[in-house]
N, C-alpha and C. Protein backbone atom coordinates (compact mmCIF):
# COMPACT_ATOMS: atom_id res chain seq x y z
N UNK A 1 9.23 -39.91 18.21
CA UNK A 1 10.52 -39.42 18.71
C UNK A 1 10.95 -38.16 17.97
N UNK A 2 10.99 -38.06 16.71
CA UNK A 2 11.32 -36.96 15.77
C UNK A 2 10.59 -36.22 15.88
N UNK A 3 9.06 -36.05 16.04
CA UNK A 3 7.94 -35.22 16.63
C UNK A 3 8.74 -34.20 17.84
N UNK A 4 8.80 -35.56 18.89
CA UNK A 4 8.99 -34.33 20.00
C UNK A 4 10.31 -33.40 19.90
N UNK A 5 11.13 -34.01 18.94
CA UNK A 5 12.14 -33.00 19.41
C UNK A 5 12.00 -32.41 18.13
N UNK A 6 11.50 -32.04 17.01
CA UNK A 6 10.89 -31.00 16.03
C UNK A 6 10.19 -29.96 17.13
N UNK A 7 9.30 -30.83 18.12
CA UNK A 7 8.18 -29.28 18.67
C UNK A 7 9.14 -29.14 19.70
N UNK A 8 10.18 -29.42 20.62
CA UNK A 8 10.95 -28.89 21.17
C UNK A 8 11.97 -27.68 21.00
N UNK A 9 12.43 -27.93 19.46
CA UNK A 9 12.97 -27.03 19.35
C UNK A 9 12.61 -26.31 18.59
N UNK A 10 11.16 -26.16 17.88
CA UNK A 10 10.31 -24.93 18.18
C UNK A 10 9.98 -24.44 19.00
N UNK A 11 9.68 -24.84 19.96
CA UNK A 11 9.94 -23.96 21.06
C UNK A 11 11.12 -22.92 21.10
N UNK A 12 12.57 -23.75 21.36
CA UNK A 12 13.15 -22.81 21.69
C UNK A 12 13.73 -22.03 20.77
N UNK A 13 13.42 -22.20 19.28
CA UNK A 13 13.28 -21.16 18.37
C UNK A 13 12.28 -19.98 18.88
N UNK A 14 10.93 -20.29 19.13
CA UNK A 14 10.39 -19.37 19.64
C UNK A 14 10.09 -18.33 20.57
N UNK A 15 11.07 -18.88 21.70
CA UNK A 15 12.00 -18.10 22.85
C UNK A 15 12.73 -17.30 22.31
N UNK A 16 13.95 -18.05 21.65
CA UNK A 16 15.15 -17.17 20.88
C UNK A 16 14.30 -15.81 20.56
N UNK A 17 13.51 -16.09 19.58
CA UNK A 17 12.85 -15.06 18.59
C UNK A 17 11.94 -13.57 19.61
N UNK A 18 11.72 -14.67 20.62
CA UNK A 18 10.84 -13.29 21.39
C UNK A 18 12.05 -12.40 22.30
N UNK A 19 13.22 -13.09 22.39
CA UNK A 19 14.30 -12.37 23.19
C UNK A 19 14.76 -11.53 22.28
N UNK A 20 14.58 -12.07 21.16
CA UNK A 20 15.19 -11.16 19.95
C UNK A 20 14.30 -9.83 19.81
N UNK A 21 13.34 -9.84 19.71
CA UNK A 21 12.12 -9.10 19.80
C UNK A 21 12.62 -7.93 21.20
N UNK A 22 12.93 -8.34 22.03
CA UNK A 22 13.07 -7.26 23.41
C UNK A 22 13.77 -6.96 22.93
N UNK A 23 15.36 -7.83 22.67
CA UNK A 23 16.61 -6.89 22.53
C UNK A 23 16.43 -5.62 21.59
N UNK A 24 15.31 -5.96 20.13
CA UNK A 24 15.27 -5.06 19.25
C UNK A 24 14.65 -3.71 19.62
N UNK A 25 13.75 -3.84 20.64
CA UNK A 25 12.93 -2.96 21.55
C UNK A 25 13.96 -2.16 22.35
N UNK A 26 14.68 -2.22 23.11
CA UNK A 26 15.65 -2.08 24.13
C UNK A 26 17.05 -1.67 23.09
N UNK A 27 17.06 -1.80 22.57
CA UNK A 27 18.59 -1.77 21.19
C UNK A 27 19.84 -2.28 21.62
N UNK A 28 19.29 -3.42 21.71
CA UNK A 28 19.92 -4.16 22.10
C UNK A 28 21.97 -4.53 21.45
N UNK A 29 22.24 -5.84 21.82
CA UNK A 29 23.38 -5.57 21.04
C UNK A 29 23.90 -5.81 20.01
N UNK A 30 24.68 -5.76 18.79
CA UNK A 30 24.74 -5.55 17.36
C UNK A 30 24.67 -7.07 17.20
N UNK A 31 24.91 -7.91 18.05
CA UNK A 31 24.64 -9.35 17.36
C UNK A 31 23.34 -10.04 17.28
N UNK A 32 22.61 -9.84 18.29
CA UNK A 32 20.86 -9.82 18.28
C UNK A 32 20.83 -8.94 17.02
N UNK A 33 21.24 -7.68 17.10
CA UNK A 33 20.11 -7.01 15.71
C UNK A 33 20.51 -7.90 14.64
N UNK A 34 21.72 -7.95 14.38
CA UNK A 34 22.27 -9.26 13.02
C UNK A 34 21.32 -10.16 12.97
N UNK A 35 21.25 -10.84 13.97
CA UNK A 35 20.19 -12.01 13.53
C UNK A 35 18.86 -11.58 13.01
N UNK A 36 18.35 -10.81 13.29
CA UNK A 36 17.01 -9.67 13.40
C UNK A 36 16.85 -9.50 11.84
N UNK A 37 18.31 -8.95 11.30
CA UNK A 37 18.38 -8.62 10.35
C UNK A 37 17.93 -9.97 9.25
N UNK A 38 18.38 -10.80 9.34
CA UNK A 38 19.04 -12.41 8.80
C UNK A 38 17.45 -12.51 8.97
N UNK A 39 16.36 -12.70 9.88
CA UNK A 39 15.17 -13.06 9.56
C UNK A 39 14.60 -12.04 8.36
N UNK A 40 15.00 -10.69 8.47
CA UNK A 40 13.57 -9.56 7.78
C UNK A 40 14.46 -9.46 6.19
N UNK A 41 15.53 -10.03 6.43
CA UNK A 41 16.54 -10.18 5.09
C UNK A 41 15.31 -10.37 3.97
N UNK A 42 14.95 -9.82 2.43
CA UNK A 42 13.95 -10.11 1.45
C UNK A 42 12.52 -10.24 1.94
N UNK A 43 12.35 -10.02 3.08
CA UNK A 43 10.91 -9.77 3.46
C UNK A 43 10.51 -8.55 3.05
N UNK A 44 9.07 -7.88 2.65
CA UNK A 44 9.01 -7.03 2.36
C UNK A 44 8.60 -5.92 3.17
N UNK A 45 8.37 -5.99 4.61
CA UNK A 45 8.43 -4.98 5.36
C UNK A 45 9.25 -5.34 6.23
N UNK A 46 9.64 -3.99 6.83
CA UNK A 46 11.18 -4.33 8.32
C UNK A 46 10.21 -3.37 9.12
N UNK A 47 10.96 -3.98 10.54
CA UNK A 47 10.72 -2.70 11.36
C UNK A 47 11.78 -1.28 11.05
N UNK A 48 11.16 -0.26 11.96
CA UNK A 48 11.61 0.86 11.68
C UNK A 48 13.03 1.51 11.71
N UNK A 49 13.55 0.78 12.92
CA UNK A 49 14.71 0.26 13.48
C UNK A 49 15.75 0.32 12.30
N UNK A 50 15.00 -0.96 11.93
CA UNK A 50 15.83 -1.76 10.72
C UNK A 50 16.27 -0.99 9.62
N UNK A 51 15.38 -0.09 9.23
CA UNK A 51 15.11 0.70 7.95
C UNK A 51 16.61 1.61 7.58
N UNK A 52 16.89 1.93 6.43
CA UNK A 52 18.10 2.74 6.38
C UNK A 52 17.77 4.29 6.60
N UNK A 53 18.42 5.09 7.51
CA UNK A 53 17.94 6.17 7.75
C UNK A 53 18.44 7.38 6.10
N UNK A 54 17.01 7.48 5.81
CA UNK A 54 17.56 8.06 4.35
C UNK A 54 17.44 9.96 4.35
N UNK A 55 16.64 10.33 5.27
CA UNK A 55 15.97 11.45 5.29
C UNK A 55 17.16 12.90 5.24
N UNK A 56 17.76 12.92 6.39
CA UNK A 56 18.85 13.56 6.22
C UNK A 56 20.19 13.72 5.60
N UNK A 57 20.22 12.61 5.39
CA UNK A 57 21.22 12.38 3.94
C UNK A 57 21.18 12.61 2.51
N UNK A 58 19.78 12.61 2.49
CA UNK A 58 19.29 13.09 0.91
C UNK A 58 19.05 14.78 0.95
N UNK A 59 18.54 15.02 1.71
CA UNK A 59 18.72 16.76 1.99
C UNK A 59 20.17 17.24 2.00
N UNK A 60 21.23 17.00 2.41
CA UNK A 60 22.69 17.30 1.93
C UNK A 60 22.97 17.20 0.67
């Protein structure tokens, strides 16, 4: 019983996560990226997206 609904709602963790995935593609809206964020939070690579744009700010 605890089985199936553990792999059930992996599943729909794993839905969530791939919608999350488009929205991040598409730029989506600031509450998808939040969550986006909340996964890559202390991971050591982000997507690019994610990244703080540093380039033109340090040249000023």
């Amino acid at each position: 019983m605890a089985k199936t609904k553990l792999l059930k709602q992996l599943e729909e963790l794993k839905v969530e996560l791939s919608q999350l995935h488009v929205a991040e593609v598409t730029g989506g809206m600031a509450s998808k990226l939040s969550k986006i964020r909340k996964f890559y939070k202390g991971k050591k690579y982000k997507p690019l997206d994610l990244r703080p744009r540093k380039t033109c700010p340090m040249g000023h």
